[in-house]
PDB file of N, CA and C in Angstrom:
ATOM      1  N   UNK A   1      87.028 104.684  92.226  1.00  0.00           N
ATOM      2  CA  UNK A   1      86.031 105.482  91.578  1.00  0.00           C
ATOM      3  C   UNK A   1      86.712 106.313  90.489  1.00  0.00           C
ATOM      4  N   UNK A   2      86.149 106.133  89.232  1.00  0.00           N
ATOM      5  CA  UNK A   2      86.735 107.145  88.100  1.00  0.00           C
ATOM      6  C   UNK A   2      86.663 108.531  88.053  1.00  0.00           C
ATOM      7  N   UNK A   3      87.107 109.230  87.541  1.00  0.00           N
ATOM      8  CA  UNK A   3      86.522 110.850  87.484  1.00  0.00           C
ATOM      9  C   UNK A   3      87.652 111.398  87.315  1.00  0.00           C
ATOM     10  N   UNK A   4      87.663 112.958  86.475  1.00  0.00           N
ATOM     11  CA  UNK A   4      88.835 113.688  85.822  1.00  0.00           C
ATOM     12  C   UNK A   4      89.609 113.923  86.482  1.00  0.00           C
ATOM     13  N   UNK A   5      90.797 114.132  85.897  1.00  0.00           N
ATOM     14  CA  UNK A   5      91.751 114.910  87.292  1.00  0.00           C
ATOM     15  C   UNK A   5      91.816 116.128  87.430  1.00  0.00           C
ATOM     16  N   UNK A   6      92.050 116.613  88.724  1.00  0.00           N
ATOM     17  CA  UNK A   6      91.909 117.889  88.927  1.00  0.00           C
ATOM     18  C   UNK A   6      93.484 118.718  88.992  1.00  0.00           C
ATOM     19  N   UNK A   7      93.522 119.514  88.290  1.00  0.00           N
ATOM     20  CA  UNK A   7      94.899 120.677  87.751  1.00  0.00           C
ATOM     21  C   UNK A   7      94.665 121.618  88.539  1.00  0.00           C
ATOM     22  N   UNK A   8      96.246 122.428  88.496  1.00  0.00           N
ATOM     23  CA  UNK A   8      95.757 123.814  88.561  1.00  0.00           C
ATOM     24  C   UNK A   8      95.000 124.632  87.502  1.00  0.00           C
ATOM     25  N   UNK A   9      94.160 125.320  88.327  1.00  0.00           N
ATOM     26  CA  UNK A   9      93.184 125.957  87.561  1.00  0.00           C
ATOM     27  C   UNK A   9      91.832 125.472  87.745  1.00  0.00           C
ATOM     28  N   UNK A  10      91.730 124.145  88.277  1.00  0.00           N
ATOM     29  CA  UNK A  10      90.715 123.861  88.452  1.00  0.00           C
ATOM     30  C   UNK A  10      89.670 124.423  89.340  1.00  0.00           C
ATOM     31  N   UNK A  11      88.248 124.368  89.374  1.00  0.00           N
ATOM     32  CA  UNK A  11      87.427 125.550  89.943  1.00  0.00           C
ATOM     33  C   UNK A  11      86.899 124.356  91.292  1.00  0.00           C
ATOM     34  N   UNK A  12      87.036 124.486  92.276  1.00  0.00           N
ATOM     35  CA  UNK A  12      87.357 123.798  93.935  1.00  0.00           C
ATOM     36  C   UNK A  12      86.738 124.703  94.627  1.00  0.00           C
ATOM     37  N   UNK A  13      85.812 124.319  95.349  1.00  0.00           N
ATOM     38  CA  UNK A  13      85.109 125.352  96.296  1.00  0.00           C
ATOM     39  C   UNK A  13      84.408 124.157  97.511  1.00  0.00           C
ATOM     40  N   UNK A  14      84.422 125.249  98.931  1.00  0.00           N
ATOM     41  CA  UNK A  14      84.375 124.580  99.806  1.00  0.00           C
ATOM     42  C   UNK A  14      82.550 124.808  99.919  1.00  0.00           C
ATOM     43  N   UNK A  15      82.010 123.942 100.817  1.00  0.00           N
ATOM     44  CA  UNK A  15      80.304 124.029 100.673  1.00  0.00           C
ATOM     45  C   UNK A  15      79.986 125.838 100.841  1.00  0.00           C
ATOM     46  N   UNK A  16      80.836 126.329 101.125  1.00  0.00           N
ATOM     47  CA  UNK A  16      79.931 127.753 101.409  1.00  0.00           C
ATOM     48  C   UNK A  16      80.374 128.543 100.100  1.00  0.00           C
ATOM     49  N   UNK A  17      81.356 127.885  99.425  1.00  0.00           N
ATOM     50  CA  UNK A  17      81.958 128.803  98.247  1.00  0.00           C
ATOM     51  C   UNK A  17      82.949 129.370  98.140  1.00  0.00           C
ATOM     52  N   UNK A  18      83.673 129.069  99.498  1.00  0.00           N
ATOM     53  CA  UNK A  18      85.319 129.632  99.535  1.00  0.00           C
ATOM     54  C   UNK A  18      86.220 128.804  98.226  1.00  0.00           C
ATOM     55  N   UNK A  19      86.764 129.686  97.340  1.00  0.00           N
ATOM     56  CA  UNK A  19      87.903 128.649  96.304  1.00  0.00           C
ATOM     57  C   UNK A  19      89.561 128.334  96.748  1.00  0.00           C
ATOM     58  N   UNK A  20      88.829 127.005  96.638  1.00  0.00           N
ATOM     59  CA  UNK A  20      90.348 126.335  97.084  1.00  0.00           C
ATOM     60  C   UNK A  20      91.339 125.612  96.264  1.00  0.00           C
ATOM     61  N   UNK A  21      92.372 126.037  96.671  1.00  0.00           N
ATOM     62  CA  UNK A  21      93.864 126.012  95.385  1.00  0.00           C
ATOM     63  C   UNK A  21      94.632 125.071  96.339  1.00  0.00           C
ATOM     64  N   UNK A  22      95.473 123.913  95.305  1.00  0.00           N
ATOM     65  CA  UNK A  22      96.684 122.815  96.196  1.00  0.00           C
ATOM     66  C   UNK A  22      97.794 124.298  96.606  1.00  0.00           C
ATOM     67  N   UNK A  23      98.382 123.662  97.458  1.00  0.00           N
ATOM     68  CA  UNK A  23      99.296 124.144  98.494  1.00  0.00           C
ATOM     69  C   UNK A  23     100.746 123.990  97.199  1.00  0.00           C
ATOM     70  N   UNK A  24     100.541 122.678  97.180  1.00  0.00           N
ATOM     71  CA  UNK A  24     101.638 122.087  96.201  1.00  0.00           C
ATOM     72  C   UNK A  24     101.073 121.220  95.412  1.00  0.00           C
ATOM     73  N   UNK A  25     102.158 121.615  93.964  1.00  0.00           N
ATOM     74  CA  UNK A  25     101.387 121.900  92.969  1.00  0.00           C
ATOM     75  C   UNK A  25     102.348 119.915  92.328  1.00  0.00           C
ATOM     76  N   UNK A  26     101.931 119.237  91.570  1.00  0.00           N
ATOM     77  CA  UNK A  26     102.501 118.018  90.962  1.00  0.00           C
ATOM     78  C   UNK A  26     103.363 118.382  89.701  1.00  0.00           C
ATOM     79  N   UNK A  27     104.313 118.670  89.708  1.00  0.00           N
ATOM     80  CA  UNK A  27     104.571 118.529  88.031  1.00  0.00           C
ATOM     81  C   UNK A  27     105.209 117.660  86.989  1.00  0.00           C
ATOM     82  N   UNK A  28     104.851 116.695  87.619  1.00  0.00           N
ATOM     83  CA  UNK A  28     105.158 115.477  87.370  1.00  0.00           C
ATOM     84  C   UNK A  28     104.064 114.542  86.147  1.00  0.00           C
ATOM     85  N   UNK A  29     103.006 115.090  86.434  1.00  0.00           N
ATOM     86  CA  UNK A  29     101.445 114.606  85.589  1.00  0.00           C
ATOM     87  C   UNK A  29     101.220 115.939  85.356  1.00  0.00           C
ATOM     88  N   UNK A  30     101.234 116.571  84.043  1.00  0.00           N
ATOM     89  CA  UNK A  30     100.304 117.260  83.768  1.00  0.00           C
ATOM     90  C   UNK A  30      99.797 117.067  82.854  1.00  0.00           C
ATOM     91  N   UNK A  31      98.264 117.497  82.692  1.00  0.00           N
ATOM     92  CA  UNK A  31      96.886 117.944  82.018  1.00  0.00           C
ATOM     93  C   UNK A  31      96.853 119.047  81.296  1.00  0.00           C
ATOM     94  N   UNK A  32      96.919 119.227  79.899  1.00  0.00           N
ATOM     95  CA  UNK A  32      96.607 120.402  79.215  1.00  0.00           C
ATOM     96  C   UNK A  32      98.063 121.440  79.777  1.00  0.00           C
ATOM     97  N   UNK A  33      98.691 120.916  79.602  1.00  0.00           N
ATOM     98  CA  UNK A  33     100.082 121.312  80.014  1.00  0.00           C
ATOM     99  C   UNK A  33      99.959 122.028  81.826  1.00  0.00           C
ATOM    100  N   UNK A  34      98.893 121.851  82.304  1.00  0.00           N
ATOM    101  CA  UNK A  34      98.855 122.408  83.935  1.00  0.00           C
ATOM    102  C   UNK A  34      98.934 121.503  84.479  1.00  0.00           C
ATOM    103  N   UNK A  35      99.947 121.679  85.781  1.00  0.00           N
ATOM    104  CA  UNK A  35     100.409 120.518  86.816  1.00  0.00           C
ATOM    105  C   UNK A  35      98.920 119.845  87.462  1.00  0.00           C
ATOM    106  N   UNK A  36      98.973 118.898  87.818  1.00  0.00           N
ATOM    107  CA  UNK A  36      97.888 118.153  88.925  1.00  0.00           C
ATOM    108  C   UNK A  36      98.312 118.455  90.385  1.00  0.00           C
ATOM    109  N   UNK A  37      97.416 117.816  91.054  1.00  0.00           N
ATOM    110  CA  UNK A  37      97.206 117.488  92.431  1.00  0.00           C
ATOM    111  C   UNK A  37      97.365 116.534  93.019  1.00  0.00           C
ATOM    112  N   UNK A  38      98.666 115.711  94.199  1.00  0.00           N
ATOM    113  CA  UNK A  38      98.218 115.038  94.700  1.00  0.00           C
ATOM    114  C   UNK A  38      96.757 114.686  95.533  1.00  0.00           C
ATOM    115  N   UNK A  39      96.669 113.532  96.173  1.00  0.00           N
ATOM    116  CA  UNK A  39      96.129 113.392  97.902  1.00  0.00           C
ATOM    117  C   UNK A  39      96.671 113.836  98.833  1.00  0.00           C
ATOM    118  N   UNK A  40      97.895 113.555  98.774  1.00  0.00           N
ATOM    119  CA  UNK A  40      98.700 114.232 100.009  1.00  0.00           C
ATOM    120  C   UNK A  40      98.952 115.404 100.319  1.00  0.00           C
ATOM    121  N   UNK A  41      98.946 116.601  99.375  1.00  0.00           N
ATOM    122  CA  UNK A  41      98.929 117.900  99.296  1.00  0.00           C
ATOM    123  C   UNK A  41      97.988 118.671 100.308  1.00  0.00           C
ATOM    124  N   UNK A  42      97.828 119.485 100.989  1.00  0.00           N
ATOM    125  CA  UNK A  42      97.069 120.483 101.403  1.00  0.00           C
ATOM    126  C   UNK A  42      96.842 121.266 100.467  1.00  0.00           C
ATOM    127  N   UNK A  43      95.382 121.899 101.224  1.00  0.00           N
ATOM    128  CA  UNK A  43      94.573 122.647  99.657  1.00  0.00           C
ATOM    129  C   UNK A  43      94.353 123.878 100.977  1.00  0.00           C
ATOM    130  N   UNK A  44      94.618 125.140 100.277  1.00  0.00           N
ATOM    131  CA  UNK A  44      94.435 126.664 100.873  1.00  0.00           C
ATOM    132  C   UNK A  44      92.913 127.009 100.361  1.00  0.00           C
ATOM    133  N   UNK A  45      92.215 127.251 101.749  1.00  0.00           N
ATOM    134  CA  UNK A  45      90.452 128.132 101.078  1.00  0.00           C
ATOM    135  C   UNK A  45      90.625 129.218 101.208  1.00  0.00           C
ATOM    136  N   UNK A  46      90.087 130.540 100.249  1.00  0.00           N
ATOM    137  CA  UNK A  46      89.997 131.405 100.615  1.00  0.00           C
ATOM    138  C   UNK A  46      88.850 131.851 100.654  1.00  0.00           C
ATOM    139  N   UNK A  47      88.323 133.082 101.040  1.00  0.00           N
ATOM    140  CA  UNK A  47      86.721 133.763 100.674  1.00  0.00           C
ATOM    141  C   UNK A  47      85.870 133.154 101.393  1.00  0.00           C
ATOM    142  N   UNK A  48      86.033 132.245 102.213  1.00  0.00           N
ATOM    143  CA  UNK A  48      84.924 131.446 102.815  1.00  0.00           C
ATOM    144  C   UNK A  48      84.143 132.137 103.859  1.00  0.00           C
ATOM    145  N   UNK A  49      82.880 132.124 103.637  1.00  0.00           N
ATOM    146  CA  UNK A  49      82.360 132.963 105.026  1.00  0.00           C
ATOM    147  C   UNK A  49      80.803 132.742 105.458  1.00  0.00           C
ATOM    148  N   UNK A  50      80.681 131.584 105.957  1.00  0.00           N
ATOM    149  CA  UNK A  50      79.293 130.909 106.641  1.00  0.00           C
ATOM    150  C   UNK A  50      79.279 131.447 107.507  1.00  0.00           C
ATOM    151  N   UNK A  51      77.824 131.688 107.431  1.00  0.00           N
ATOM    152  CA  UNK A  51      77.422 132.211 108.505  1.00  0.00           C
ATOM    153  C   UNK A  51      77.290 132.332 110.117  1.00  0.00           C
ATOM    154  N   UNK A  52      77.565 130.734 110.284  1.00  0.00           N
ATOM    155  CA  UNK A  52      77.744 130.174 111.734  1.00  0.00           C
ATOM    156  C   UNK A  52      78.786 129.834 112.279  1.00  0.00           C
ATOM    157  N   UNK A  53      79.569 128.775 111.221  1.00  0.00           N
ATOM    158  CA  UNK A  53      80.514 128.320 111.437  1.00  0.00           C
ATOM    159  C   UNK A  53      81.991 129.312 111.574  1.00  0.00           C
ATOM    160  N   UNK A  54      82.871 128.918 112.096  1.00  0.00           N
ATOM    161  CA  UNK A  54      84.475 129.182 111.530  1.00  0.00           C
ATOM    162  C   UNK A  54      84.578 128.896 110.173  1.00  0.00           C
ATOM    163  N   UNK A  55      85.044 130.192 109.536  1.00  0.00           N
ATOM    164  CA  UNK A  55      85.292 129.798 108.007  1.00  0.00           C
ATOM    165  C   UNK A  55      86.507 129.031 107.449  1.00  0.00           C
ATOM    166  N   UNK A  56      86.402 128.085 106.509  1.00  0.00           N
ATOM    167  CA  UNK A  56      87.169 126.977 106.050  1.00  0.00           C
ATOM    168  C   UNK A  56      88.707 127.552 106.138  1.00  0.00           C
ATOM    169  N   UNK A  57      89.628 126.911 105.773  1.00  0.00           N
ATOM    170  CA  UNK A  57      90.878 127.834 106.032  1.00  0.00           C
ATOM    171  C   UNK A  57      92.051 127.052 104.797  1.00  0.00           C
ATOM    172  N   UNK A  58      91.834 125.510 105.438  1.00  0.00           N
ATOM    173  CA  UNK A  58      92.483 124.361 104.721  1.00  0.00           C
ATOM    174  C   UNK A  58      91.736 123.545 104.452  1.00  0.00           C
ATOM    175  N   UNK A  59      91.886 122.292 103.370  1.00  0.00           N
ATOM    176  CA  UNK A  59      91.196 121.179 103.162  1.00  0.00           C
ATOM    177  C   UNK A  59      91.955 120.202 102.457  1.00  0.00           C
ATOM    178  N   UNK A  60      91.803 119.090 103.158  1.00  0.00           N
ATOM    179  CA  UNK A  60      93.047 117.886 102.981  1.00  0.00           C
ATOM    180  C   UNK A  60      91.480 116.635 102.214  1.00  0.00           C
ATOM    181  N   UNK A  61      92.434 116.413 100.958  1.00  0.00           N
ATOM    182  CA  UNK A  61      91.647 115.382 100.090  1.00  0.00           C
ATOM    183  C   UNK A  61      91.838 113.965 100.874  1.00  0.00           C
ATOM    184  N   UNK A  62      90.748 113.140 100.861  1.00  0.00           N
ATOM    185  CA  UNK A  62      90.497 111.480 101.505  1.00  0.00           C
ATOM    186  C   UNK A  62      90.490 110.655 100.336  1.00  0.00           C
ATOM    187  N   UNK A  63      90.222 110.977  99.771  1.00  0.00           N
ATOM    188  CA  UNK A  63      89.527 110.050  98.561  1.00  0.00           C
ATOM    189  C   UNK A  63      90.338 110.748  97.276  1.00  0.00           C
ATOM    190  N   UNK A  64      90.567 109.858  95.806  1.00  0.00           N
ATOM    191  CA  UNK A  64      91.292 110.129  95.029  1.00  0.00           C
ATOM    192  C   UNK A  64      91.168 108.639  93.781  1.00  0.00           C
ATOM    193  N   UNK A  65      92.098 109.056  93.144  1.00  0.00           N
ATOM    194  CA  UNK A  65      92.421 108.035  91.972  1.00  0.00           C
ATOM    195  C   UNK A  65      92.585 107.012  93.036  1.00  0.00           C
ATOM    196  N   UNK A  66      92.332 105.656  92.786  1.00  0.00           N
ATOM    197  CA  UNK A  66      93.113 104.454  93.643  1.00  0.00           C
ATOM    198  C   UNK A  66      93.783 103.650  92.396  1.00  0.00           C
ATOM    199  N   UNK A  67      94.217 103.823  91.052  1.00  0.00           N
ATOM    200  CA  UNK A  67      94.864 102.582  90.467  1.00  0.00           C
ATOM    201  C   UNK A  67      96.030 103.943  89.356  1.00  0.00           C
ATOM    202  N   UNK A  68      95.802 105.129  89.615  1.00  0.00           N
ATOM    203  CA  UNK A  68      96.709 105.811  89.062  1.00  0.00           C
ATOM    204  C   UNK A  68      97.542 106.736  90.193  1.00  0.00           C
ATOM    205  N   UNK A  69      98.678 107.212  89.990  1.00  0.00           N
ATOM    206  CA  UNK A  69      99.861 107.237  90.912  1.00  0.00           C
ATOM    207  C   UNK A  69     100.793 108.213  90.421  1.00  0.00           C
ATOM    208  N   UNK A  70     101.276 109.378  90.903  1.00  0.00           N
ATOM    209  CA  UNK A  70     102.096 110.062  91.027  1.00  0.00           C
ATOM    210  C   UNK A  70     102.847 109.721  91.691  1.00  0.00           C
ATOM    211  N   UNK A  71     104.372 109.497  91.757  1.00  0.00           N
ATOM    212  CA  UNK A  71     105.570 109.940  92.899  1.00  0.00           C
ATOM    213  C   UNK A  71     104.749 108.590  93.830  1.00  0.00           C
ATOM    214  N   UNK A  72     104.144 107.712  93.727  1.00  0.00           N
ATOM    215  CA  UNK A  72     103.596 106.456  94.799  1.00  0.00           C
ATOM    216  C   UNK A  72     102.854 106.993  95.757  1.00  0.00           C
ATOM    217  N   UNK A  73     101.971 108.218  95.265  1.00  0.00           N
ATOM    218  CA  UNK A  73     100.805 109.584  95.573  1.00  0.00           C
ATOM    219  C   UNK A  73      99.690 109.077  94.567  1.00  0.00           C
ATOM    220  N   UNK A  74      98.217 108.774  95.377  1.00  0.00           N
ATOM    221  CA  UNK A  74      96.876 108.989  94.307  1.00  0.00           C
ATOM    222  C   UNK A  74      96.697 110.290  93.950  1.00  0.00           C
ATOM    223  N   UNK A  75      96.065 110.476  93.063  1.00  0.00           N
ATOM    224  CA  UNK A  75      95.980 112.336  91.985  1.00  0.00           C
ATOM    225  C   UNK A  75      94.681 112.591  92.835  1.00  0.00           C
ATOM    226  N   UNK A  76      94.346 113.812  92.959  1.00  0.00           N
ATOM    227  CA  UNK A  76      92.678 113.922  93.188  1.00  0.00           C
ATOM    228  C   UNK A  76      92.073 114.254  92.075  1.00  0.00           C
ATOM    229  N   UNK A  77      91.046 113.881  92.128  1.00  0.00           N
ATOM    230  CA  UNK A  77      89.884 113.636  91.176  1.00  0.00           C
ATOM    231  C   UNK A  77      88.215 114.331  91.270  1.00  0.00           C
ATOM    232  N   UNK A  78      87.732 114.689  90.335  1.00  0.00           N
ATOM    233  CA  UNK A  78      86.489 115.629  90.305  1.00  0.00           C
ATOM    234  C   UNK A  78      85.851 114.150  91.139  1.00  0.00           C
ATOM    235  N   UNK A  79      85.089 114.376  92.214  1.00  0.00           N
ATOM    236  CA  UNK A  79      84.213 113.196  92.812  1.00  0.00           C
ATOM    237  C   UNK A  79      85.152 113.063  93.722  1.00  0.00           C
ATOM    238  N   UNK A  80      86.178 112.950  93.927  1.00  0.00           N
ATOM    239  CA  UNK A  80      86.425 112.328  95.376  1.00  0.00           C
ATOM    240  C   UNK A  80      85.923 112.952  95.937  1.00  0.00           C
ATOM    241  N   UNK A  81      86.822 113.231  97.637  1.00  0.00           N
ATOM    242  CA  UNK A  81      86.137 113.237  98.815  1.00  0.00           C
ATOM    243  C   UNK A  81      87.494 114.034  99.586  1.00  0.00           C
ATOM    244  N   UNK A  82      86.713 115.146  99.903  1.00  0.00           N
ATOM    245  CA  UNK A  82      88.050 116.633 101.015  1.00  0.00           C
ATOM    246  C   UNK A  82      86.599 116.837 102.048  1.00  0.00           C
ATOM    247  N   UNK A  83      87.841 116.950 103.488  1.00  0.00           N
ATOM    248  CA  UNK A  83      87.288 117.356 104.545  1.00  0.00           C
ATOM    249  C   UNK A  83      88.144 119.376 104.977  1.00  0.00           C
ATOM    250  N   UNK A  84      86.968 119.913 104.924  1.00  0.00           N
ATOM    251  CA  UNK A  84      87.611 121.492 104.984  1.00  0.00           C
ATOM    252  C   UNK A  84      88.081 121.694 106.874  1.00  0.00           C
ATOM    253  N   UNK A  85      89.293 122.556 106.966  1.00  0.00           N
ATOM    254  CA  UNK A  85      89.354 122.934 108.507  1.00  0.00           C
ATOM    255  C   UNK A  85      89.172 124.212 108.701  1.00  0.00           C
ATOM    256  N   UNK A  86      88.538 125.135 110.262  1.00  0.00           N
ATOM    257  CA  UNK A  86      88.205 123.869 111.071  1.00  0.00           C
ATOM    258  C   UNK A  86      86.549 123.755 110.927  1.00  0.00           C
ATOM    259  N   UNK A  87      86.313 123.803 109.850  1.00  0.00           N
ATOM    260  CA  UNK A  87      84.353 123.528 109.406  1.00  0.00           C
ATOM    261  C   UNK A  87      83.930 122.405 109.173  1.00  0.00           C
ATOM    262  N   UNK A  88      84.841 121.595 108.942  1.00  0.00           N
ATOM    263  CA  UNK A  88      84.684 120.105 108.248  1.00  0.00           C
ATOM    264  C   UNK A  88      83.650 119.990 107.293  1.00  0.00           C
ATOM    265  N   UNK A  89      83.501 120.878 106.406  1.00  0.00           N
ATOM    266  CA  UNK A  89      82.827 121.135 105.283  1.00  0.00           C
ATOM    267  C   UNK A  89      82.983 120.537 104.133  1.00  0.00           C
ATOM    268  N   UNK A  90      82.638 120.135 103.098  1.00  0.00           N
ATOM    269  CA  UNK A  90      83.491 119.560 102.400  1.00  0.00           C
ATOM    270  C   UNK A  90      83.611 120.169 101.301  1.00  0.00           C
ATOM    271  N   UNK A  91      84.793 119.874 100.416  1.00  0.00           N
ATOM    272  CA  UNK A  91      85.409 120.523  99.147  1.00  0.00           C
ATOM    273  C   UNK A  91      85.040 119.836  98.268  1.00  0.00           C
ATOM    274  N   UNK A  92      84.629 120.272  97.226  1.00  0.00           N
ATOM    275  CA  UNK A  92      84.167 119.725  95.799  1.00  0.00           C
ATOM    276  C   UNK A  92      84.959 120.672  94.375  1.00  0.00           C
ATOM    277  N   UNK A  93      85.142 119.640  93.551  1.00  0.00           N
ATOM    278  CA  UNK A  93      85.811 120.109  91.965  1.00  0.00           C
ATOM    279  C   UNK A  93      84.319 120.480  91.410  1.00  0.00           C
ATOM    280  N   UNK A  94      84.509 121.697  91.124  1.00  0.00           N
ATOM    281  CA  UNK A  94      82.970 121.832  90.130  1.00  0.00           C
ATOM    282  C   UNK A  94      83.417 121.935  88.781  1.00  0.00           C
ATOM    283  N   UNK A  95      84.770 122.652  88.173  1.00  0.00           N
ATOM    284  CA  UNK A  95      84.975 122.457  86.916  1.00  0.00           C
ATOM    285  C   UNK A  95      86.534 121.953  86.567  1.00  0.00           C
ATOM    286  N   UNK A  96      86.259 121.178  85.892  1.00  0.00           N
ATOM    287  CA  UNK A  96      88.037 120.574  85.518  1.00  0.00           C
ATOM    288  C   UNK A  96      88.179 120.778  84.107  1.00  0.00           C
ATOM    289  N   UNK A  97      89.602 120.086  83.948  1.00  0.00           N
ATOM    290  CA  UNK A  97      89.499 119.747  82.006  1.00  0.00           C
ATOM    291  C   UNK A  97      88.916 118.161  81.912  1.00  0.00           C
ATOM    292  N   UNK A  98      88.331 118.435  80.721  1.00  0.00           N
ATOM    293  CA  UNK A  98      87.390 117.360  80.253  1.00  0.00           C
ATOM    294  C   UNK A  98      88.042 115.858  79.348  1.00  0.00           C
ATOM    295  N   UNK A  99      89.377 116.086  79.588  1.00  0.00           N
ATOM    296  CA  UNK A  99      90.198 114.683  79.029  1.00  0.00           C
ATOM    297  C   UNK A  99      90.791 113.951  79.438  1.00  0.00           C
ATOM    298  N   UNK A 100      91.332 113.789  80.612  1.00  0.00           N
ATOM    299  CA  UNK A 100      92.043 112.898  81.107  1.00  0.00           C
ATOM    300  C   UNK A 100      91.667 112.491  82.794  1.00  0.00           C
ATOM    301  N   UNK A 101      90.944 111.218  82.338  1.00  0.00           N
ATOM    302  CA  UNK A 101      90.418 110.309  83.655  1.00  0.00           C
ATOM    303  C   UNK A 101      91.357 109.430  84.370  1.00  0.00           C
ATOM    304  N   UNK A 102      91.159 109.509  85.675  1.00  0.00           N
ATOM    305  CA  UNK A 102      91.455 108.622  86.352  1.00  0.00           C
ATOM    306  C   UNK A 102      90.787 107.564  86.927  1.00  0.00           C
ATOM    307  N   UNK A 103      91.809 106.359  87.834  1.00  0.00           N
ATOM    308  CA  UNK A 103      91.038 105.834  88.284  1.00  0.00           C
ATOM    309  C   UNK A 103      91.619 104.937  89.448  1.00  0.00           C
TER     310      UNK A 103
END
């Protein structure tokens, strides 16, 4: 599946709105001179606070670039697919930079 890559800086929020930042950062690919994101990376939530649930804490990306490659690492990408812990909520890119796609 195509879709931008996601940098630091990018705006990542878990379904309740907690913003979530990679753990570790790529600097190997960067975008607009800001490092990327693997898949493999852990992503830190903060601010999260649903009402019912345990609020998000971490969120590990599933889904990603499949034909572009960091370090023999897929990049994550606006559209993939993160499961948040322990809410299993999921994480979404709402704003990236607007030039460089993956796929």
């Amino acid at each position: 599946m195509p879709g931008l890559l996601a940098h630091d800086g990018a705006v990542t929020l878990c379904a309740h709105a907690g913003q979530a930042r990679p753990a570790v950062l790529n600097p190997r690919v960067k975008v607009g001179g800001r490092p990327t994101a693997v898949l493999t990376a852990p992503w830190l939530v903060t601010g999260c606070a649903p009402p019912s649930v345990p609020p998000c804490v971490t969120a590990q990306w599933v889904t990603g670039t499949t034909r572009v490659r960091s370090v023999g690492v897929p990049l994550v990408i606006q559209g993939g697919t993160a499961v948040c812990a322990p809410s299993g909520a999921p994480l979404a890119v709402v704003a990236v930079q607007p030039r460089v796609r993956g796929i």
